[in-house]
PDB file of N, CA and C in Angstrom:
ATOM      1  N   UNK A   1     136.118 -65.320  59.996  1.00  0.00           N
ATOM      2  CA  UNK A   1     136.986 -65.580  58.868  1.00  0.00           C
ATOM      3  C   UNK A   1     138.382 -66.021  59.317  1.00  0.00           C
ATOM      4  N   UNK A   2     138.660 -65.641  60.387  1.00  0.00           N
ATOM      5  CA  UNK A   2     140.284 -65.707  60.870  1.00  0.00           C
ATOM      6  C   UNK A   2     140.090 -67.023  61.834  1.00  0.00           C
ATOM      7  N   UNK A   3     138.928 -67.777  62.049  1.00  0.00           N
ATOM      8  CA  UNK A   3     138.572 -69.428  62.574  1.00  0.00           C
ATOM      9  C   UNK A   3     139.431 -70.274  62.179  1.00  0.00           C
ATOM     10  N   UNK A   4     139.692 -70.217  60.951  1.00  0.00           N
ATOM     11  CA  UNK A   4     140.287 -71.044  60.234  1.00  0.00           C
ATOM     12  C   UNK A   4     141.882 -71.254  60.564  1.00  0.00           C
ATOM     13  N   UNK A   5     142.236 -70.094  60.692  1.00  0.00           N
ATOM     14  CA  UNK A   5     143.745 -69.829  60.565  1.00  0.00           C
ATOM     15  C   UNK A   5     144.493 -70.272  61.893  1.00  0.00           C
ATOM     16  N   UNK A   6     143.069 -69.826  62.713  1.00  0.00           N
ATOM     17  CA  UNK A   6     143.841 -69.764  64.136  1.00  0.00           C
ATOM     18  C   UNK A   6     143.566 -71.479  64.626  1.00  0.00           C
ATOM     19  N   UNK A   7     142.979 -72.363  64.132  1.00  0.00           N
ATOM     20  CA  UNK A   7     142.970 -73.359  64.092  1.00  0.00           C
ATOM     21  C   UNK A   7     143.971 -74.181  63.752  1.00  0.00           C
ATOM     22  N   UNK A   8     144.344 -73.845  62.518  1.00  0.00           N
ATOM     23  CA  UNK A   8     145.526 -74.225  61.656  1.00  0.00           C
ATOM     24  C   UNK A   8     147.298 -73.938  62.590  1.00  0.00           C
ATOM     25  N   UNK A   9     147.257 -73.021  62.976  1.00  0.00           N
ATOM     26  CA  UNK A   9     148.229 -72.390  63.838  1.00  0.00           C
ATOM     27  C   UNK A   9     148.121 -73.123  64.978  1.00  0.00           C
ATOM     28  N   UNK A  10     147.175 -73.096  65.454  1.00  0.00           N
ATOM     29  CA  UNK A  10     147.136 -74.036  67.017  1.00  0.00           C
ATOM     30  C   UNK A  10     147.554 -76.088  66.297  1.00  0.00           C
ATOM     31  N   UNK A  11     146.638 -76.465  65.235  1.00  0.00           N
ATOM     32  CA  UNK A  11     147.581 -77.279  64.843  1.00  0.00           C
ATOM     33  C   UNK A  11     149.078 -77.561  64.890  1.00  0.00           C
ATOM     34  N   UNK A  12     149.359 -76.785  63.912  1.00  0.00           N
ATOM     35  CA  UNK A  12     150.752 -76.822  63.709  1.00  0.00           C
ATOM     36  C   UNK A  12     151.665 -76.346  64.351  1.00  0.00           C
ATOM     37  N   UNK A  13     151.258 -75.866  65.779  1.00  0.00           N
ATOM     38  CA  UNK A  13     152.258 -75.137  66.969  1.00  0.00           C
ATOM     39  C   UNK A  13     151.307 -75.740  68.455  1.00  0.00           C
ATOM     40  N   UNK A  14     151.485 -76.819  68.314  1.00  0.00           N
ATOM     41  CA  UNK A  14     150.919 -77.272  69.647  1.00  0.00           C
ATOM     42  C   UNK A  14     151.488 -76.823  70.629  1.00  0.00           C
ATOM     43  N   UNK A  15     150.784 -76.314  71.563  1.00  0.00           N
ATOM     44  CA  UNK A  15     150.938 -75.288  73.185  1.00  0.00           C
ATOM     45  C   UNK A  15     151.259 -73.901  72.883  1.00  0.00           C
ATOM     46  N   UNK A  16     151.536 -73.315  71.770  1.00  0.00           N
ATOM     47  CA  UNK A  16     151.359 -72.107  71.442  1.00  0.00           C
ATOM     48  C   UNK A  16     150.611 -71.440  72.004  1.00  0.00           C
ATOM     49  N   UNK A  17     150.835 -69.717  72.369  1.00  0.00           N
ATOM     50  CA  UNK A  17     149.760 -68.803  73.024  1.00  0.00           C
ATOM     51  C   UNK A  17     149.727 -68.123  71.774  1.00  0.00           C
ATOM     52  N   UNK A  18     148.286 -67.981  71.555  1.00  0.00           N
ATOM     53  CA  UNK A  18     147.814 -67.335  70.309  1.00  0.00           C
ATOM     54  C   UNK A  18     147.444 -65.898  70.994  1.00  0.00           C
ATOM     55  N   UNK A  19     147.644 -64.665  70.357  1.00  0.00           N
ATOM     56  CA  UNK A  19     146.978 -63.627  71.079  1.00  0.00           C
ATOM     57  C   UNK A  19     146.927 -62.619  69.675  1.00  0.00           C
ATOM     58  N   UNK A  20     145.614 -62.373  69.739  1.00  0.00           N
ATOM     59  CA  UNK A  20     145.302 -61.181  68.772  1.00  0.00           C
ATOM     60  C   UNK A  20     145.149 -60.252  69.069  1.00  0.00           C
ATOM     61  N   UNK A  21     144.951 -59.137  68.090  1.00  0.00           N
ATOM     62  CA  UNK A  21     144.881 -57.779  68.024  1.00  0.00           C
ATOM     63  C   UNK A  21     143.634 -57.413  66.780  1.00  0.00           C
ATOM     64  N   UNK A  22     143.241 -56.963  67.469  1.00  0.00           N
ATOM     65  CA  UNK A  22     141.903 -56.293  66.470  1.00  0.00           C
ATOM     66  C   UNK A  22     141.212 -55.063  66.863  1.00  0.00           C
ATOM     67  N   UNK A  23     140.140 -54.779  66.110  1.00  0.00           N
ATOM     68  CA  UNK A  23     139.903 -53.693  66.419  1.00  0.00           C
ATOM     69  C   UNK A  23     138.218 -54.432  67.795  1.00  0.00           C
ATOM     70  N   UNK A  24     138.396 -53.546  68.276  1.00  0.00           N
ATOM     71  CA  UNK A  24     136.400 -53.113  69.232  1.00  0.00           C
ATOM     72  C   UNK A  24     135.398 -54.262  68.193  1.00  0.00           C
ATOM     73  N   UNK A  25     135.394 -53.396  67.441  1.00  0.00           N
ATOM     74  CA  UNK A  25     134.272 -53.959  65.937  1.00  0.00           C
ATOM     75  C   UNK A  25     134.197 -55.754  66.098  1.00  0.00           C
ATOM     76  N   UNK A  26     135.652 -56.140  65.756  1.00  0.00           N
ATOM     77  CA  UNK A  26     135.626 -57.788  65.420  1.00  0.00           C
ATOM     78  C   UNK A  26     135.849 -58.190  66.807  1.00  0.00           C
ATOM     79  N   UNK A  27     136.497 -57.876  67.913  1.00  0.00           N
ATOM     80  CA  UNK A  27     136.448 -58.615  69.166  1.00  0.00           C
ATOM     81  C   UNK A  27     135.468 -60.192  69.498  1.00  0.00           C
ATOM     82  N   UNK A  28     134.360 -59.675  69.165  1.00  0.00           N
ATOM     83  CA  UNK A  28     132.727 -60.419  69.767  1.00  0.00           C
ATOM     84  C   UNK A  28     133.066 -61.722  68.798  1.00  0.00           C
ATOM     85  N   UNK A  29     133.751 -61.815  67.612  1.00  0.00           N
ATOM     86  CA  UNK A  29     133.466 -62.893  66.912  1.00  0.00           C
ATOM     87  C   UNK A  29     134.836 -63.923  66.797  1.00  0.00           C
ATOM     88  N   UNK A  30     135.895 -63.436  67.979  1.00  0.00           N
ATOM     89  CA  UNK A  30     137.073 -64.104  68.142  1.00  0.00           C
ATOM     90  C   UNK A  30     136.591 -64.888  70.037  1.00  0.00           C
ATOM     91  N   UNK A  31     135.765 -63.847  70.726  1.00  0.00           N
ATOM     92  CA  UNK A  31     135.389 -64.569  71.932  1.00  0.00           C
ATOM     93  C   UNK A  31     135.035 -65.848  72.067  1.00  0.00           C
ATOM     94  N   UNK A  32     135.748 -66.375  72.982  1.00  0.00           N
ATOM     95  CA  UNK A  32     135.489 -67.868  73.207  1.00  0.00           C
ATOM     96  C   UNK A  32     135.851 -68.697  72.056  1.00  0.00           C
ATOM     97  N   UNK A  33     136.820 -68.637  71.178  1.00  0.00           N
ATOM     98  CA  UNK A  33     137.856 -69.017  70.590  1.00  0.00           C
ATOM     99  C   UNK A  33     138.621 -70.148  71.711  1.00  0.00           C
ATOM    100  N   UNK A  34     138.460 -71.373  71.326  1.00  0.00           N
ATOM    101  CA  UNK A  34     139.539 -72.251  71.819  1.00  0.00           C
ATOM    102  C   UNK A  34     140.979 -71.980  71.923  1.00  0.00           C
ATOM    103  N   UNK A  35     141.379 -71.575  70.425  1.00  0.00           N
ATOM    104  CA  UNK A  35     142.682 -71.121  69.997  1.00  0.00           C
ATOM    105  C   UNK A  35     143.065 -70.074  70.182  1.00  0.00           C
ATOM    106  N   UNK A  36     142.232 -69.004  71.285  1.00  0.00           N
ATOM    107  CA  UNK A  36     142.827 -67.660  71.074  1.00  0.00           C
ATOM    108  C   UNK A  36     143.241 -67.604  72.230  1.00  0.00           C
ATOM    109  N   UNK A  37     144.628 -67.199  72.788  1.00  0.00           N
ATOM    110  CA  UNK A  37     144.703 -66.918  74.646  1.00  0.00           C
ATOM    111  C   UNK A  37     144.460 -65.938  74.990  1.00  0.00           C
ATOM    112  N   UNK A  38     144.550 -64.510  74.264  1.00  0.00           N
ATOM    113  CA  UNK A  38     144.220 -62.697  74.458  1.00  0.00           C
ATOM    114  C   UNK A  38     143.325 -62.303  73.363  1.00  0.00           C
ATOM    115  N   UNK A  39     142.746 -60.996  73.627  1.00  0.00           N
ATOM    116  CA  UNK A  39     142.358 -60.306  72.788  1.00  0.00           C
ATOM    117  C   UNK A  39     142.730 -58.809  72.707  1.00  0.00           C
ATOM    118  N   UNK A  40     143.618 -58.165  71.961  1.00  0.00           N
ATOM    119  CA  UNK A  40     144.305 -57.122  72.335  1.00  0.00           C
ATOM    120  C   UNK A  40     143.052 -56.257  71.417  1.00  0.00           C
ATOM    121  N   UNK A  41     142.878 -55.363  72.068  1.00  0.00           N
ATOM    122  CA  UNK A  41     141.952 -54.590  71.255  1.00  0.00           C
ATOM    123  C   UNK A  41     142.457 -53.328  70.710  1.00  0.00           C
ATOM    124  N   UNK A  42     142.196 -52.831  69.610  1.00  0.00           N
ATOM    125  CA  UNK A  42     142.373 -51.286  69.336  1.00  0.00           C
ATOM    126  C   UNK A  42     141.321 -50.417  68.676  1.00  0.00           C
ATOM    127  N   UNK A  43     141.237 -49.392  68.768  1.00  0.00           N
ATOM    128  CA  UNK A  43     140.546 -48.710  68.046  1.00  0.00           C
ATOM    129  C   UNK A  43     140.552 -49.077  66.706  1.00  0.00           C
ATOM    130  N   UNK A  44     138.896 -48.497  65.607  1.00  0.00           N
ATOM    131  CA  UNK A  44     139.193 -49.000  64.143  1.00  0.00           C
ATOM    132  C   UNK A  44     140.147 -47.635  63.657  1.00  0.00           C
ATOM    133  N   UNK A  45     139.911 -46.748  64.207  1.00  0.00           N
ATOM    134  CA  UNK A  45     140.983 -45.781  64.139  1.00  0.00           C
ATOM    135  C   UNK A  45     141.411 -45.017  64.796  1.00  0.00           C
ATOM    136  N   UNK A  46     143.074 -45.834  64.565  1.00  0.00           N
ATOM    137  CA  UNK A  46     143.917 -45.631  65.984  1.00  0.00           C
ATOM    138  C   UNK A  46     144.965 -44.425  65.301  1.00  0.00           C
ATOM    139  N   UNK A  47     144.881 -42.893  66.197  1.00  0.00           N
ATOM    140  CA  UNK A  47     145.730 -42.354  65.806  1.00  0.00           C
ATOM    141  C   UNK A  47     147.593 -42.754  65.876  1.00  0.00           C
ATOM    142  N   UNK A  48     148.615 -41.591  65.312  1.00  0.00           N
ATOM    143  CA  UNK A  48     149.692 -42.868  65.616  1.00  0.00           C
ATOM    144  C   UNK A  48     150.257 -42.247  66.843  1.00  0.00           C
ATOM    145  N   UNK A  49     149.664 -41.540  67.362  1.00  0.00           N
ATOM    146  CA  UNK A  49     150.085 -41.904  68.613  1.00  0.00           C
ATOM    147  C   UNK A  49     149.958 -42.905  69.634  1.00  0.00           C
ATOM    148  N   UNK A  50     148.973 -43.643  69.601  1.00  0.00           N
ATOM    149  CA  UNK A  50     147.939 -44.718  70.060  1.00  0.00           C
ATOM    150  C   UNK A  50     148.608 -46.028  69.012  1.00  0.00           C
ATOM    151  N   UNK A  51     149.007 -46.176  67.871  1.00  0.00           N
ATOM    152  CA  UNK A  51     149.986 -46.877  67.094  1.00  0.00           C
ATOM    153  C   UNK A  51     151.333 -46.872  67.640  1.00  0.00           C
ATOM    154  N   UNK A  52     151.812 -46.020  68.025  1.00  0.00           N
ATOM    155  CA  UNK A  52     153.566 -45.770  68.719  1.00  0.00           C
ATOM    156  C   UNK A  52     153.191 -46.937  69.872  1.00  0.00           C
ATOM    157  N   UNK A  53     151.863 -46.624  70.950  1.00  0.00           N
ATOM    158  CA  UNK A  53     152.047 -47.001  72.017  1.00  0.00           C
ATOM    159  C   UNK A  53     151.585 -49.085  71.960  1.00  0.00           C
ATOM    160  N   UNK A  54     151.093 -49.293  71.205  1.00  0.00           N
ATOM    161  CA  UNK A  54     150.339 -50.394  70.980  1.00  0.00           C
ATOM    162  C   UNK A  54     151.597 -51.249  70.233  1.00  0.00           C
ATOM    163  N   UNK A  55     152.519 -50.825  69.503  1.00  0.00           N
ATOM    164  CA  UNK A  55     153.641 -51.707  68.546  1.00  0.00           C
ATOM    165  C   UNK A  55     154.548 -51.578  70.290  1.00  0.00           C
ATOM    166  N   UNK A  56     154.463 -50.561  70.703  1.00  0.00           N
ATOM    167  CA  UNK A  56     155.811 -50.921  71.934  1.00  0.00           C
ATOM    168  C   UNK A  56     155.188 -52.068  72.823  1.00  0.00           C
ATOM    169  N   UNK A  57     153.913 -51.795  72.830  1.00  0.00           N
ATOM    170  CA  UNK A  57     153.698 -52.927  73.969  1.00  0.00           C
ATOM    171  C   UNK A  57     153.669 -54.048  73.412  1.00  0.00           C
ATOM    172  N   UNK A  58     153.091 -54.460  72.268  1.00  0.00           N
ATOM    173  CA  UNK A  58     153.764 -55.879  71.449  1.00  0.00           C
ATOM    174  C   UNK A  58     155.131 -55.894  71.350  1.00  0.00           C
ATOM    175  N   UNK A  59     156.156 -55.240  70.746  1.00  0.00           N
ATOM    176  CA  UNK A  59     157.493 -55.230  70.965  1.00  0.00           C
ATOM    177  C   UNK A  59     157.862 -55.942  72.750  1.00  0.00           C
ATOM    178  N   UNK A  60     157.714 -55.326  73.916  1.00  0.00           N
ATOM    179  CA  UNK A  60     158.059 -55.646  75.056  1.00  0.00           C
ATOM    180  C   UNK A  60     157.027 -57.093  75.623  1.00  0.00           C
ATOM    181  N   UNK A  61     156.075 -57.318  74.655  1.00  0.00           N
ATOM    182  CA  UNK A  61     156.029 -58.745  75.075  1.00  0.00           C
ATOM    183  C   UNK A  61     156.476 -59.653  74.378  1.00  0.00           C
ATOM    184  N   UNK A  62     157.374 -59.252  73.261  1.00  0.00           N
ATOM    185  CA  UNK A  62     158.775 -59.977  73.121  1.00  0.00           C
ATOM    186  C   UNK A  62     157.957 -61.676  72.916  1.00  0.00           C
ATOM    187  N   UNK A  63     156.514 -61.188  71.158  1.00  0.00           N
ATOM    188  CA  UNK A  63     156.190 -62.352  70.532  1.00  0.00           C
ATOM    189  C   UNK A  63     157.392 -62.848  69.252  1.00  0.00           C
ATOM    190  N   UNK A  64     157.682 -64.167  68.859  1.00  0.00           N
ATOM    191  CA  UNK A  64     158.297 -64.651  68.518  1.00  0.00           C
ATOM    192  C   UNK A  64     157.927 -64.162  67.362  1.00  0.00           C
ATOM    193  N   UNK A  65     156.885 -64.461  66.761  1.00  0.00           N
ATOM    194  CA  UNK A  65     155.863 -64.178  65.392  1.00  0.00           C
ATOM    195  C   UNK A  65     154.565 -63.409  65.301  1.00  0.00           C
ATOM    196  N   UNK A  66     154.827 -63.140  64.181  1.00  0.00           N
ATOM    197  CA  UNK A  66     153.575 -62.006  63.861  1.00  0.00           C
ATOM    198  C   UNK A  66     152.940 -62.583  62.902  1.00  0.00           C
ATOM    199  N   UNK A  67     151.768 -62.717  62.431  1.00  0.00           N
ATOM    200  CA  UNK A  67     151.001 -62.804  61.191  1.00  0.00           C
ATOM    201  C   UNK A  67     149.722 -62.179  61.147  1.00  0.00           C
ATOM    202  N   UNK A  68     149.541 -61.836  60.111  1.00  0.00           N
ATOM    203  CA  UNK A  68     148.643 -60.779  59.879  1.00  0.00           C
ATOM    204  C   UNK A  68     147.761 -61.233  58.499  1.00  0.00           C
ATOM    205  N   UNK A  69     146.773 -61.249  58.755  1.00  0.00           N
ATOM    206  CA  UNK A  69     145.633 -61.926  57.791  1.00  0.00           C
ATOM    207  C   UNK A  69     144.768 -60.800  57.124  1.00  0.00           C
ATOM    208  N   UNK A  70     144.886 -59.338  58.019  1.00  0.00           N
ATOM    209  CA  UNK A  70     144.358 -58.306  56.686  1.00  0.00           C
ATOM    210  C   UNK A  70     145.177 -57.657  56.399  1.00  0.00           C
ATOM    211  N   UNK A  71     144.957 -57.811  54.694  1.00  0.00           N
ATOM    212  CA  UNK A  71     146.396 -57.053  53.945  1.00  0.00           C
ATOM    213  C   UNK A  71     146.142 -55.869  53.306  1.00  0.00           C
ATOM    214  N   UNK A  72     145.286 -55.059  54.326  1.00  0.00           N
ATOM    215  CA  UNK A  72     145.185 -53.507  54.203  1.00  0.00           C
ATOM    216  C   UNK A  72     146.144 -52.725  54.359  1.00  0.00           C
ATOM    217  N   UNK A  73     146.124 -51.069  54.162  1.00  0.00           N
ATOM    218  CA  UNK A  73     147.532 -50.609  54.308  1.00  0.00           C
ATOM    219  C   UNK A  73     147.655 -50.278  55.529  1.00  0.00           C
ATOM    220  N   UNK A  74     146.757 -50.024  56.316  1.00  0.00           N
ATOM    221  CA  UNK A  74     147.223 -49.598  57.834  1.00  0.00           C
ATOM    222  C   UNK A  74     147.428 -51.407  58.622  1.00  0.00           C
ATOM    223  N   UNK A  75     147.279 -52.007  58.379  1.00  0.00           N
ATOM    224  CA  UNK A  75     147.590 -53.292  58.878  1.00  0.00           C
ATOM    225  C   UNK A  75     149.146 -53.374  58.621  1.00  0.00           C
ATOM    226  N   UNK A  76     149.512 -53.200  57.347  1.00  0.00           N
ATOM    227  CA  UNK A  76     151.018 -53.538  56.978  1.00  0.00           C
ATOM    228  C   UNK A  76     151.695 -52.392  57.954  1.00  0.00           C
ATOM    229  N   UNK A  77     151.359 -51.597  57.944  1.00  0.00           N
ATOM    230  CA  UNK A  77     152.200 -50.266  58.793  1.00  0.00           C
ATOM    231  C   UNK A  77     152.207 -50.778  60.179  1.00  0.00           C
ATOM    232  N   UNK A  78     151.192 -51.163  60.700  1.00  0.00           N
ATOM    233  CA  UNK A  78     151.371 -52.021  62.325  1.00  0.00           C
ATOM    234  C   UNK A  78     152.234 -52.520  62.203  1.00  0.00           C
ATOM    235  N   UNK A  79     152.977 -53.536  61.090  1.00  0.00           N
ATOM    236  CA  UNK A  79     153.248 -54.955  61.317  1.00  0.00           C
ATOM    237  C   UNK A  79     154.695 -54.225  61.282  1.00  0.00           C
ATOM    238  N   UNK A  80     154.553 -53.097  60.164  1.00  0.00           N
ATOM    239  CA  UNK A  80     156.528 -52.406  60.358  1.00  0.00           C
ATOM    240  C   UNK A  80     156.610 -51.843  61.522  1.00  0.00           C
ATOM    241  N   UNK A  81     155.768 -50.948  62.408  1.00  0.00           N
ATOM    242  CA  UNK A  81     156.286 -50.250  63.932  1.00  0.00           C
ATOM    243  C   UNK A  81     156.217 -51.762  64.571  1.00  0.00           C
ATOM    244  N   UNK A  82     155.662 -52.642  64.346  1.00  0.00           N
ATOM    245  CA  UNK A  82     155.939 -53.945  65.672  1.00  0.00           C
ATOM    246  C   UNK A  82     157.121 -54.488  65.471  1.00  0.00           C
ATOM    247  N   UNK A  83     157.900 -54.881  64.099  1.00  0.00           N
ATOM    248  CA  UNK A  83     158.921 -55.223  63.418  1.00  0.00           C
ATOM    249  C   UNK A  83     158.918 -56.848  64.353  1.00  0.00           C
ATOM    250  N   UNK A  84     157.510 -57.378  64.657  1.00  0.00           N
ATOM    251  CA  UNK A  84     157.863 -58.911  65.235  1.00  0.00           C
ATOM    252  C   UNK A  84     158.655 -60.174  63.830  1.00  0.00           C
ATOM    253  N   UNK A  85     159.103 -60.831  63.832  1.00  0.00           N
ATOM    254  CA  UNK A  85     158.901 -62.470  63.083  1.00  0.00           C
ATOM    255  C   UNK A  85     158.021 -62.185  62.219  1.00  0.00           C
ATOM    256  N   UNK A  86     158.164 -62.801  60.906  1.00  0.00           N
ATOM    257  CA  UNK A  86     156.884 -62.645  59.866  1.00  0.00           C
ATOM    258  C   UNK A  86     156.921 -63.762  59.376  1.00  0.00           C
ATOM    259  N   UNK A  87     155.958 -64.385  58.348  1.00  0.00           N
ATOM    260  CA  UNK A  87     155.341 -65.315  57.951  1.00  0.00           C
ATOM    261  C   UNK A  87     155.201 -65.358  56.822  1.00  0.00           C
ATOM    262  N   UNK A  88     155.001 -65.353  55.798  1.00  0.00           N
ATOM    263  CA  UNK A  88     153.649 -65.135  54.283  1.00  0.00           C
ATOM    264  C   UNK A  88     153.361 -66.548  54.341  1.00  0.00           C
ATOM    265  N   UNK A  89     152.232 -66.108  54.282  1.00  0.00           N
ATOM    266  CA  UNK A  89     151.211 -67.123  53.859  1.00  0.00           C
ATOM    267  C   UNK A  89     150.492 -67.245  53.015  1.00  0.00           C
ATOM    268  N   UNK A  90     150.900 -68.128  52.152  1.00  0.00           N
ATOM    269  CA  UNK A  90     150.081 -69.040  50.863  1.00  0.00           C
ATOM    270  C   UNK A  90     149.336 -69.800  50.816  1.00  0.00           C
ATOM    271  N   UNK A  91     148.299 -69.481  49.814  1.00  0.00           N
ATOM    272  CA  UNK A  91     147.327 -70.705  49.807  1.00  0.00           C
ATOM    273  C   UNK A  91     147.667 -71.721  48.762  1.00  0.00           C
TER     274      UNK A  91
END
């Protein structure tokens, strides 16, 4: 489902490093992605201690932008401990 986007993004940001974050579960269906350069993995449930440590290490790789394509509530809470660049995106 997220094919699309990361396509669109590699469009419109030519030489961009794309790197996601997902859980174990979806990994297998972002592999071998043209457009993807990482795959950061996390648990589907990540206590917040394991949340503290995962927003610092995005924080210290110091990404320009964040976007986030599931608009669940523990997704939005990542996106405030990472506090990266944000986006909204409209269709």
């Amino acid at each position: 489902m997220a094919t699309p986007a990361l396509r669109a993004l590699a469009t419109h940001y030519p030489g961009a490093e794309i790197d996601v974050v997902t859980t174990d579960w979806s990994a297998p269906a972002l592999a071998g992605n043209p457009h993807v350069a990482r795959i950061i993995l996390y648990p589907n449930r990540l206590p917040m201690v394991g949340l503290h440590f995962l927003a610092r290490t995005l924080r210290r790789t110091g990404y320009d932008l964040g976007i986030g394509l599931d608009p669940s509530t523990s997704t939005q809470t990542q996106d405030g401990f990472v506090r990266t660049g944000t986006v909204e995106v409209t269709q």
